[in-house]
Protein backbone atom coordinates (compact mmCIF):
# COMPACT_ATOMS: atom_id res chain seq x y z
CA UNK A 1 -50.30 -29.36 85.99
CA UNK A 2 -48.66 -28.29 82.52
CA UNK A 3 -46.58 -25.01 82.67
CA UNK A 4 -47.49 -23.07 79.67
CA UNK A 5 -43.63 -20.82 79.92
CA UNK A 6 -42.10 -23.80 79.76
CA UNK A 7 -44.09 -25.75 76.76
CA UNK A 8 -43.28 -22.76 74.82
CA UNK A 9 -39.19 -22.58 75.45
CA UNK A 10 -38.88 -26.43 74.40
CA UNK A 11 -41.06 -25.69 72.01
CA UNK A 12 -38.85 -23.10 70.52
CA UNK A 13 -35.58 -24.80 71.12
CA UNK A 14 -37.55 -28.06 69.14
CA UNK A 15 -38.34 -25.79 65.95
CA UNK A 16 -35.00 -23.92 66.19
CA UNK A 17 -33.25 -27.86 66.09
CA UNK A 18 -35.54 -28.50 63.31
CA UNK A 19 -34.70 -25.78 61.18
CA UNK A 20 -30.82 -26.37 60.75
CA UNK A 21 -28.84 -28.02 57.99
CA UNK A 22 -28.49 -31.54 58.84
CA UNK A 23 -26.87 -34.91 57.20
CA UNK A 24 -29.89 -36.90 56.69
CA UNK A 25 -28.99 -39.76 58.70
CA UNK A 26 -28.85 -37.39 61.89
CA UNK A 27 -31.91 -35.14 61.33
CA UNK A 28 -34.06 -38.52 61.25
CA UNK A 29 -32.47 -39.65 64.19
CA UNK A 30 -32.59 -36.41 66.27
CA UNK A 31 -36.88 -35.83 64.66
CA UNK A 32 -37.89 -39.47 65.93
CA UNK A 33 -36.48 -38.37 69.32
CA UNK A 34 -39.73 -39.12 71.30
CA UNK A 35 -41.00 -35.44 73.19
CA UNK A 36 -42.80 -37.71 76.40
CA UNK A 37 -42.46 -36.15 79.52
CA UNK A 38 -40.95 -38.21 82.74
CA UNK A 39 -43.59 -39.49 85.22
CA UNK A 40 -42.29 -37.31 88.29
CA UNK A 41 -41.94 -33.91 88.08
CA UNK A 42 -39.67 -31.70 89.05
CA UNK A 43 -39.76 -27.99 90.80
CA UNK A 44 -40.21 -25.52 88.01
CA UNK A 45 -37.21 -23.91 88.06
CA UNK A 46 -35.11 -27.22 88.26
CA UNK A 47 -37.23 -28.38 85.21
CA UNK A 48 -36.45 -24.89 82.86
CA UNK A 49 -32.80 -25.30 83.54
CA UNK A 50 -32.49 -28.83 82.89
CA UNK A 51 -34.77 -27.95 79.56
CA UNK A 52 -32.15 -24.99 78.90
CA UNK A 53 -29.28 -27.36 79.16
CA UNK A 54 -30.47 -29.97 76.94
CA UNK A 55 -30.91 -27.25 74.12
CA UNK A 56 -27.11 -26.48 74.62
CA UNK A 57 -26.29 -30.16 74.61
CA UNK A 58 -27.93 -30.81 71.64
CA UNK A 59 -26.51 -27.65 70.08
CA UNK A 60 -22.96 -28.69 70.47
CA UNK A 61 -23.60 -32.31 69.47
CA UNK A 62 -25.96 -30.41 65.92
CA UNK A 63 -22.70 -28.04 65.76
CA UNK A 64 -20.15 -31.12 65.89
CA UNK A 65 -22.26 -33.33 62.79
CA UNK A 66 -22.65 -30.23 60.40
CA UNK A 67 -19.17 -29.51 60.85
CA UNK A 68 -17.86 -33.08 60.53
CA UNK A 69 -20.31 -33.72 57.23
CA UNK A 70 -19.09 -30.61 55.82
CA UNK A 71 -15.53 -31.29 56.20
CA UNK A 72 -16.13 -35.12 54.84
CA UNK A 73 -16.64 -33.97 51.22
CA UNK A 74 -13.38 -31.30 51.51
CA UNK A 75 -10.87 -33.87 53.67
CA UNK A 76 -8.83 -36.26 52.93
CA UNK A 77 -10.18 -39.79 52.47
CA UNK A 78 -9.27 -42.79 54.34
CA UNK A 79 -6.34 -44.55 53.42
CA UNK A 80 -6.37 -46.89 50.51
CA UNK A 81 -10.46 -45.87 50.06
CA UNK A 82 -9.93 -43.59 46.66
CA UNK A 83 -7.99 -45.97 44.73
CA UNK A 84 -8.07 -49.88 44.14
CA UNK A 85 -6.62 -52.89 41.98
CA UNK A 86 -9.22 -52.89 39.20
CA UNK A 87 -7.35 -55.07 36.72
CA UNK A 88 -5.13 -57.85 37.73
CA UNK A 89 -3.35 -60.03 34.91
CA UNK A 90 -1.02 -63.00 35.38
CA UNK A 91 1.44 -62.83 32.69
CA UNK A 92 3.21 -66.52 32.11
CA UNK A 93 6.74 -67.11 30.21
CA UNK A 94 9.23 -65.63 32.48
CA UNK A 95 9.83 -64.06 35.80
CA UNK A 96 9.64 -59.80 35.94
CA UNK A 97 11.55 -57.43 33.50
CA UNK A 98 10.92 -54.02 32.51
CA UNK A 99 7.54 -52.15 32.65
CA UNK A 100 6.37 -48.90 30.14
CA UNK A 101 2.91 -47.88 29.87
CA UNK A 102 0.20 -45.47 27.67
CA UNK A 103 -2.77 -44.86 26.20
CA UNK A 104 -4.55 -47.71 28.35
CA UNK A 105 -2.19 -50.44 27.65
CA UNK A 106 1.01 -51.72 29.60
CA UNK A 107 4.09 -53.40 27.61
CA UNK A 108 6.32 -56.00 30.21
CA UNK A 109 9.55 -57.45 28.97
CA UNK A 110 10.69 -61.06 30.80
CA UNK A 111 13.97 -61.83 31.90
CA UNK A 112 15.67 -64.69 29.87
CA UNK A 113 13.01 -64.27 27.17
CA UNK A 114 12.51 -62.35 23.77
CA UNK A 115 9.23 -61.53 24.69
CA UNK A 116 7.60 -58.68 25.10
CA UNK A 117 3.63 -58.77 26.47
CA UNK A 118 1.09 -56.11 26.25
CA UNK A 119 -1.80 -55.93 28.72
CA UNK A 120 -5.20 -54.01 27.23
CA UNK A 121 -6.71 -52.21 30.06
CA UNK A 122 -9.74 -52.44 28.46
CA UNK A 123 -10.18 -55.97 27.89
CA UNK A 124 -7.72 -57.51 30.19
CA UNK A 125 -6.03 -59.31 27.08
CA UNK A 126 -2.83 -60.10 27.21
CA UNK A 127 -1.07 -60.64 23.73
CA UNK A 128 2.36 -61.01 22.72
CA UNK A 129 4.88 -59.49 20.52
CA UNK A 130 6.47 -60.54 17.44
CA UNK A 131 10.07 -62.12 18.37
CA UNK A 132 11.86 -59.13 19.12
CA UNK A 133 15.50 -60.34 18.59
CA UNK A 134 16.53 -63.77 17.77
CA UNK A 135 20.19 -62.79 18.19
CA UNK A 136 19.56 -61.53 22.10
CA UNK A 137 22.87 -62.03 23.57
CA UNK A 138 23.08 -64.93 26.13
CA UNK A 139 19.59 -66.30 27.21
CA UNK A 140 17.44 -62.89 26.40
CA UNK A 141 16.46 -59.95 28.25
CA UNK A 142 18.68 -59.53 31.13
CA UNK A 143 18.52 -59.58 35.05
CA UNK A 144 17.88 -55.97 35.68
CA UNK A 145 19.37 -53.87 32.62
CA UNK A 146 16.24 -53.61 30.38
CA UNK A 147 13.97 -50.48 30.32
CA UNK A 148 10.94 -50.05 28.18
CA UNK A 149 9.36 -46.25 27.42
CA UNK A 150 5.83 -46.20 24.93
CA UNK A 151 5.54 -43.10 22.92
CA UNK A 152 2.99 -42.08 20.73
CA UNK A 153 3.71 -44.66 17.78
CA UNK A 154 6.63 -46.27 19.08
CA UNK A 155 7.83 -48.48 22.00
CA UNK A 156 11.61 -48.03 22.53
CA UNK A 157 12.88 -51.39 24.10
CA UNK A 158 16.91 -51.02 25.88
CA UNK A 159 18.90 -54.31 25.85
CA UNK A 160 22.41 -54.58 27.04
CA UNK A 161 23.58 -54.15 23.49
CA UNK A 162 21.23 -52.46 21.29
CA UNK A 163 18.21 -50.21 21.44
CA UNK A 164 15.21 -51.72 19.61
CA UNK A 165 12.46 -49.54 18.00
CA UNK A 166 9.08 -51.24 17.85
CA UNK A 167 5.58 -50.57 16.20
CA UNK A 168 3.39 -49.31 19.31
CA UNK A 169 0.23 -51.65 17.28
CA UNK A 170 2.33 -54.80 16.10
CA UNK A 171 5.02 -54.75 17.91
CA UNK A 172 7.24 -55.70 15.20
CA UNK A 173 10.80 -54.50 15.37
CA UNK A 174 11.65 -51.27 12.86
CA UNK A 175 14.81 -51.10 13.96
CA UNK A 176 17.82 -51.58 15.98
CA UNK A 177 20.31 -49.54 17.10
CA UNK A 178 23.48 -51.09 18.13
CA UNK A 179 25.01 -49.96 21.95
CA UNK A 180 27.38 -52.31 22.62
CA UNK A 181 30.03 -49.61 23.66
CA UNK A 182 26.96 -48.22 25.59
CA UNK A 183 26.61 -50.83 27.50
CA UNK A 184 23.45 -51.93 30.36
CA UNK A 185 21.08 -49.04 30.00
CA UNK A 186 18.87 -48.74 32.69
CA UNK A 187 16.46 -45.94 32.21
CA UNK A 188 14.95 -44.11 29.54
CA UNK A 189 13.02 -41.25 28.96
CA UNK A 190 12.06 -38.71 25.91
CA UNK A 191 9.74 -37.07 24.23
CA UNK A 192 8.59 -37.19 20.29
CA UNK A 193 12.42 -35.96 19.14
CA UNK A 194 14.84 -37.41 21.30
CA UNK A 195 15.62 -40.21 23.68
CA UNK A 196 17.71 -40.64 26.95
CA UNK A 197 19.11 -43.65 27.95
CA UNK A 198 21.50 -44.05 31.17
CA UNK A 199 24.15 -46.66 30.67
CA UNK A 200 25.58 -48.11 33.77
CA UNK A 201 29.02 -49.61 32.47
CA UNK A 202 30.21 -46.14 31.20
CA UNK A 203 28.48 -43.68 33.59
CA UNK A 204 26.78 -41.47 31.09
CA UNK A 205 23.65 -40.44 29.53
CA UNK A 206 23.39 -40.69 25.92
CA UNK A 207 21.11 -38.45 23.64
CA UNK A 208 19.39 -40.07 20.68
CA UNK A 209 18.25 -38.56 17.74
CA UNK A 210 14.60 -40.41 17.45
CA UNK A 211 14.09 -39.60 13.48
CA UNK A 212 17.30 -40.96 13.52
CA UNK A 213 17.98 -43.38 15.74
CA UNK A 214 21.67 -42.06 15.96
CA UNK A 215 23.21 -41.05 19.60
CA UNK A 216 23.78 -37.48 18.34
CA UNK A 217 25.44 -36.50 22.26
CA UNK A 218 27.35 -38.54 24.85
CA UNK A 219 27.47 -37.16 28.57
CA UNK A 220 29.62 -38.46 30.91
CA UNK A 221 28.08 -37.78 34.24
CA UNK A 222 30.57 -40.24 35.89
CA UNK A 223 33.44 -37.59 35.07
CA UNK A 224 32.02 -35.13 37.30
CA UNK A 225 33.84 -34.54 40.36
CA UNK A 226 30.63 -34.83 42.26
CA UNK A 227 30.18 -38.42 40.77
CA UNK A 228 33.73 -40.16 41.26
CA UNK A 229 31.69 -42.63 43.09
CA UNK A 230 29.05 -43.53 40.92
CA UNK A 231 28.56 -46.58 39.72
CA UNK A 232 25.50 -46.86 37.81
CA UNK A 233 23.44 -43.85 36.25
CA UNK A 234 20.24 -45.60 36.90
CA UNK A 235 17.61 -42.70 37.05
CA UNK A 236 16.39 -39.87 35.11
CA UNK A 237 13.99 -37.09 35.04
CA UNK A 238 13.06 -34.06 32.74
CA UNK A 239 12.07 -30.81 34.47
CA UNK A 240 12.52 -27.10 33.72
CA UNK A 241 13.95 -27.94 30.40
CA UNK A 242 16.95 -30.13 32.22
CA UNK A 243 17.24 -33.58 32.03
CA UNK A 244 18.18 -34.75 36.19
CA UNK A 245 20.35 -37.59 36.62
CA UNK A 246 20.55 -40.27 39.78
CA UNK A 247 22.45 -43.05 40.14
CA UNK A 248 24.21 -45.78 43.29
CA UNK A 249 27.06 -44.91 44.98
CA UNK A 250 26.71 -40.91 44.90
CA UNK A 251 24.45 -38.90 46.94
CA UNK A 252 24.38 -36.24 44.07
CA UNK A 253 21.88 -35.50 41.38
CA UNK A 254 23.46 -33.75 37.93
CA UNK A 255 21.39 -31.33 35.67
CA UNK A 256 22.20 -32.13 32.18
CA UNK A 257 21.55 -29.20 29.65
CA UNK A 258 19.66 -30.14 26.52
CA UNK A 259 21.01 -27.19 24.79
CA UNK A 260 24.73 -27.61 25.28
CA UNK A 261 24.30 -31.37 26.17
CA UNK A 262 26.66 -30.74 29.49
CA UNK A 263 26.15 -31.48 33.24
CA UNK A 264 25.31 -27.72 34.53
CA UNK A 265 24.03 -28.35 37.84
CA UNK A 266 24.60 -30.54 41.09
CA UNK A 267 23.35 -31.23 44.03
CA UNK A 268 23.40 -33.46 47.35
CA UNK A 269 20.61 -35.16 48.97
CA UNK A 270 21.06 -36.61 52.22
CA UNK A 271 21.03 -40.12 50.76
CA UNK A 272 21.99 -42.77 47.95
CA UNK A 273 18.67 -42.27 45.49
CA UNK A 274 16.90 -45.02 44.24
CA UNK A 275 15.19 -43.37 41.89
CA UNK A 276 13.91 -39.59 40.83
CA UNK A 277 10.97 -38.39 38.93
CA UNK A 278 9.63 -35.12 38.34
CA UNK A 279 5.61 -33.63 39.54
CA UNK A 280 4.38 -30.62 40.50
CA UNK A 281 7.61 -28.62 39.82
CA UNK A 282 9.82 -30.17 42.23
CA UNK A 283 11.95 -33.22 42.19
CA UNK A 284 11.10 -35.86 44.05
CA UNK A 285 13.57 -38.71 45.06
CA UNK A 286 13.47 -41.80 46.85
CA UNK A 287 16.51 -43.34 49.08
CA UNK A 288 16.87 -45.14 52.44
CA UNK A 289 13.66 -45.33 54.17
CA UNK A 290 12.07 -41.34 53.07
CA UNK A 291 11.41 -39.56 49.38
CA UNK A 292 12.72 -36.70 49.61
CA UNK A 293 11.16 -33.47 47.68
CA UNK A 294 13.68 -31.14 46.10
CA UNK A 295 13.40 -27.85 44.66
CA UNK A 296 15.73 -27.85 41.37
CA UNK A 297 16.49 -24.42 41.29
CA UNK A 298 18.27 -24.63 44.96
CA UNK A 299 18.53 -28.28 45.58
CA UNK A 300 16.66 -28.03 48.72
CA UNK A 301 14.82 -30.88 50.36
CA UNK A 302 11.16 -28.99 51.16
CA UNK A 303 9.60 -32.02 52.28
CA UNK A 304 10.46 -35.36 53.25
CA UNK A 305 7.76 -38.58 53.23
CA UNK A 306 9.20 -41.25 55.59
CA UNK A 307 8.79 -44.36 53.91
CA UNK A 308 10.78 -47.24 52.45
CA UNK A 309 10.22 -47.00 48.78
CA UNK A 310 12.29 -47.60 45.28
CA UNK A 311 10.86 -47.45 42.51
CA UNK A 312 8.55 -44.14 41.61
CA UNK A 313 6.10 -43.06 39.32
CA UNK A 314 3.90 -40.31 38.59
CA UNK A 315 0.03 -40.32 37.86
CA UNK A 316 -3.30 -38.71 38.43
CA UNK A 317 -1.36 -35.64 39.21
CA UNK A 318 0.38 -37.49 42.13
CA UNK A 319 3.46 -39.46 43.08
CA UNK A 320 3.48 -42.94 43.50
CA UNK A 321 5.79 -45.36 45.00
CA UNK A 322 6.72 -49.00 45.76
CA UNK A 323 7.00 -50.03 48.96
CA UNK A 324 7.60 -53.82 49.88
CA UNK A 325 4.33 -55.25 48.46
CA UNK A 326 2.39 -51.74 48.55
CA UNK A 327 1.58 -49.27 46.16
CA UNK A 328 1.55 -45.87 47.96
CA UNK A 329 -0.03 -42.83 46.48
CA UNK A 330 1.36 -39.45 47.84
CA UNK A 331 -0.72 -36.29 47.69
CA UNK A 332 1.55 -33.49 45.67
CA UNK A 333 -0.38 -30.63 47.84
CA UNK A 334 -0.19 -32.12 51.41
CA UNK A 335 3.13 -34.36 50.88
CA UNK A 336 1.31 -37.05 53.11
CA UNK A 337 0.34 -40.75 51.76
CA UNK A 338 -3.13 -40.58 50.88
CA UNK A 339 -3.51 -44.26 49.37
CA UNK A 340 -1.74 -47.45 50.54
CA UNK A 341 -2.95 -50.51 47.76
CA UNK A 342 -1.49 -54.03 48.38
CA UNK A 343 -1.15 -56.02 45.23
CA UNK A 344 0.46 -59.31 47.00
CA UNK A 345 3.53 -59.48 45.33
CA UNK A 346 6.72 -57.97 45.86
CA UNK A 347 6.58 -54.92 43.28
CA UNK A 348 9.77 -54.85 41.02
CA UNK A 349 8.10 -51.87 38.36
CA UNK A 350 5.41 -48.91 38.36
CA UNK A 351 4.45 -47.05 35.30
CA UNK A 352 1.93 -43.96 35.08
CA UNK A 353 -0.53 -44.44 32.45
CA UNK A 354 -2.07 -40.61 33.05
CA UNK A 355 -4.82 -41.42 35.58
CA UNK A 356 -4.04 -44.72 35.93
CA UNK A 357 -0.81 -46.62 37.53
CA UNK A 358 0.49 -50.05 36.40
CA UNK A 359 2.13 -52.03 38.75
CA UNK A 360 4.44 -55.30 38.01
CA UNK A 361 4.49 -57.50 41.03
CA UNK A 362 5.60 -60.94 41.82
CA UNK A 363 8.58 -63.21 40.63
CA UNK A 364 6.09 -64.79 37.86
CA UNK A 365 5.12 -61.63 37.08
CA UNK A 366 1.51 -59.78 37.33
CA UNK A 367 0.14 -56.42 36.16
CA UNK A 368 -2.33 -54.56 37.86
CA UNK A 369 -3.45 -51.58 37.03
CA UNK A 370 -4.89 -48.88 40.12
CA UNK A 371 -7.74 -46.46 39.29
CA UNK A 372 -9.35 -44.21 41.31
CA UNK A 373 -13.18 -45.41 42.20
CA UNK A 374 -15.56 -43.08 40.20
């Protein structure tokens, strides 16, 4: 015999189920839930508190899904589910050099060679470069002491004698600027005015008068008693209108100061960097197995990321790093590795392209650039 009390309770508790928010997939599922009635019946009282305790059950279990779909579209994705390999280019006459990148396009020097390649994100063409220098010393582009920084008309190309400046659309050389006393540079950065090139065989960091092309200001970071050790100034970084330096066998970083072109500020980080860039406001610096995040004003690790990594990059208003044949992207808000992309190939280079990352990877080298899906 029906009980009319208890009709109406699950009843109510049916139409109260009905009426909240739900992810599609689970409303469907919960509304096709079949209302059929078991066979035997139980006492009346047994039967309302077993009805009373399914309405709490499914309560909790509603509660749980409209807080996890809610907290899917604010959270963190998976790893490596945001951003992906869309372009992938073998690149064939020499094994990896130095990487630059801008405006959609990648530019990869080869050791040995005189050639320079460019990679068109938008096409996936690869095209090469006018001869850049028939009189390269030796066999070409060296080992490891070649860097490569794109500008908004020009591509700056560092040899281990001279400084070339090339048309960003032809690639053909405008000029040359001879640093032979310089000696290996192995980083570059700048802006529209002036360049900054580290030279390993001197310890310093020269300025360069772009319009120019003249070094206008010579800094020699090696002379600073926190650098005695240093071998090679291999990194640099501009932040807070100083120019940050980083180099093997010092655990200090030097602040260089555009406007008296001296070393101002040092500080110690717990290990030998392998390389520095700047995002967010901070420093960020990778050594031995961790990047390290540094505040400049106090030289402060605030955070620490513990991963292998050398070369870094910045992009898509995040950090990214090399790690072994990995590409890991590190979230600037939550210092935690958001992204891990394998490109299978040892990475040698990384370059942001402002959303986009190149990568150089392999022996015979290959770009690949990393989006994020849209």
């Amino acid at each position: 015999m029906a009980d009319p009390i208890l009709d109406d309770r699950l009843r109510e508790s049916g139409q109260r189920l009905a009426e909240q928010p739900l992810p599609p997939g689970l409303r469907a599922r919960l509304l096709a839930v079949p209302a059929a009635r078991p066979a035997r019946r139980a006492p009346r009282r047994a039967e309302l508190a077993m009805a009373l305790a399914t309405s709490v059950a499914l309560g909790a279990v509603l509660a749980g899904a409209v807080l996890n779909h809610r907290s899917s579209k604010s959270g963190p994705a998976p790893v490596g589910q945001r951003w992906h390999e869309t372009l992938r280019v073998q690149v064939t006459g020499g094994p990896n050099g130095a990487l630059g990148a801008s405006g959609g396009s990648a530019w990869l020097t080869t050791r040995g060679t005189t050639h320079l390649f460019r990679v068109d994100a938008a096409t996936g063409r690869t095209t090469l470069a006018p001869t850049l220098q028939p009189d390269l010393p030796g066999t070409g582009f060296p080992d490891s002491q070649s860097a490569v920084l794109v500008t908004a008309d020009t591509i700056w190309v560092a040899t281990d004698n001279r400084l070339l400046r090339l048309d960003r659309e032809s690639g053909a050389r405008l000029s040359a600027l001879p640093i032979s006393d310089v000696g290996p540079t192995h980083a570059l950065i700048g802006d529209g005015t002036t360049l900054w090139a580290a030279s390993g065989d001197v310890g310093a960091v020269y300025r360069i008068d772009v319009a120019t092309g003249r070094v206008v200001a010579t800094i020699p970071v090696r002379s600073t008693p926190a650098f005695e050790g240093m071998r090679d100034p291999g990194a640099l970084a501009a932040l807070d209108g100083m120019i940050w330096v980083a180099g093997e066998g010092t655990t200090s970083v030097a602040g260089i100061d555009p406007r008296t072109n001296q070393v101002t500020r040092t500080f110690a980080i717990p290990d030998v960097p392998a390389d520095i860039v700047a995002a967010d406001g901070t420093l960020w610096i990778a050594a031995t197995g961790r990047i390290d995040r540094v505040d400049p004003a106090t030289g402060r690790v605030t955070a620490t990321i513990p991963v292998a990594a050398g070369s870094l990059a910045t992009a898509g208003g995040a950090v990214w790093a090399e790690s072994g044949n990995d590409v890991l992207r590190i979230d600037v808000a939550s210092n935690r590795v958001t992204d891990r992309i394998d490109v299978h190939g040892a990475v040698f280079a990384l370059a942001g392209d402002g959303d986009a990352v190149w990568v150089g990877s392999g022996t015979e080298p290959t770009l690949s650039r990393i989006t994020r899906d849209r």
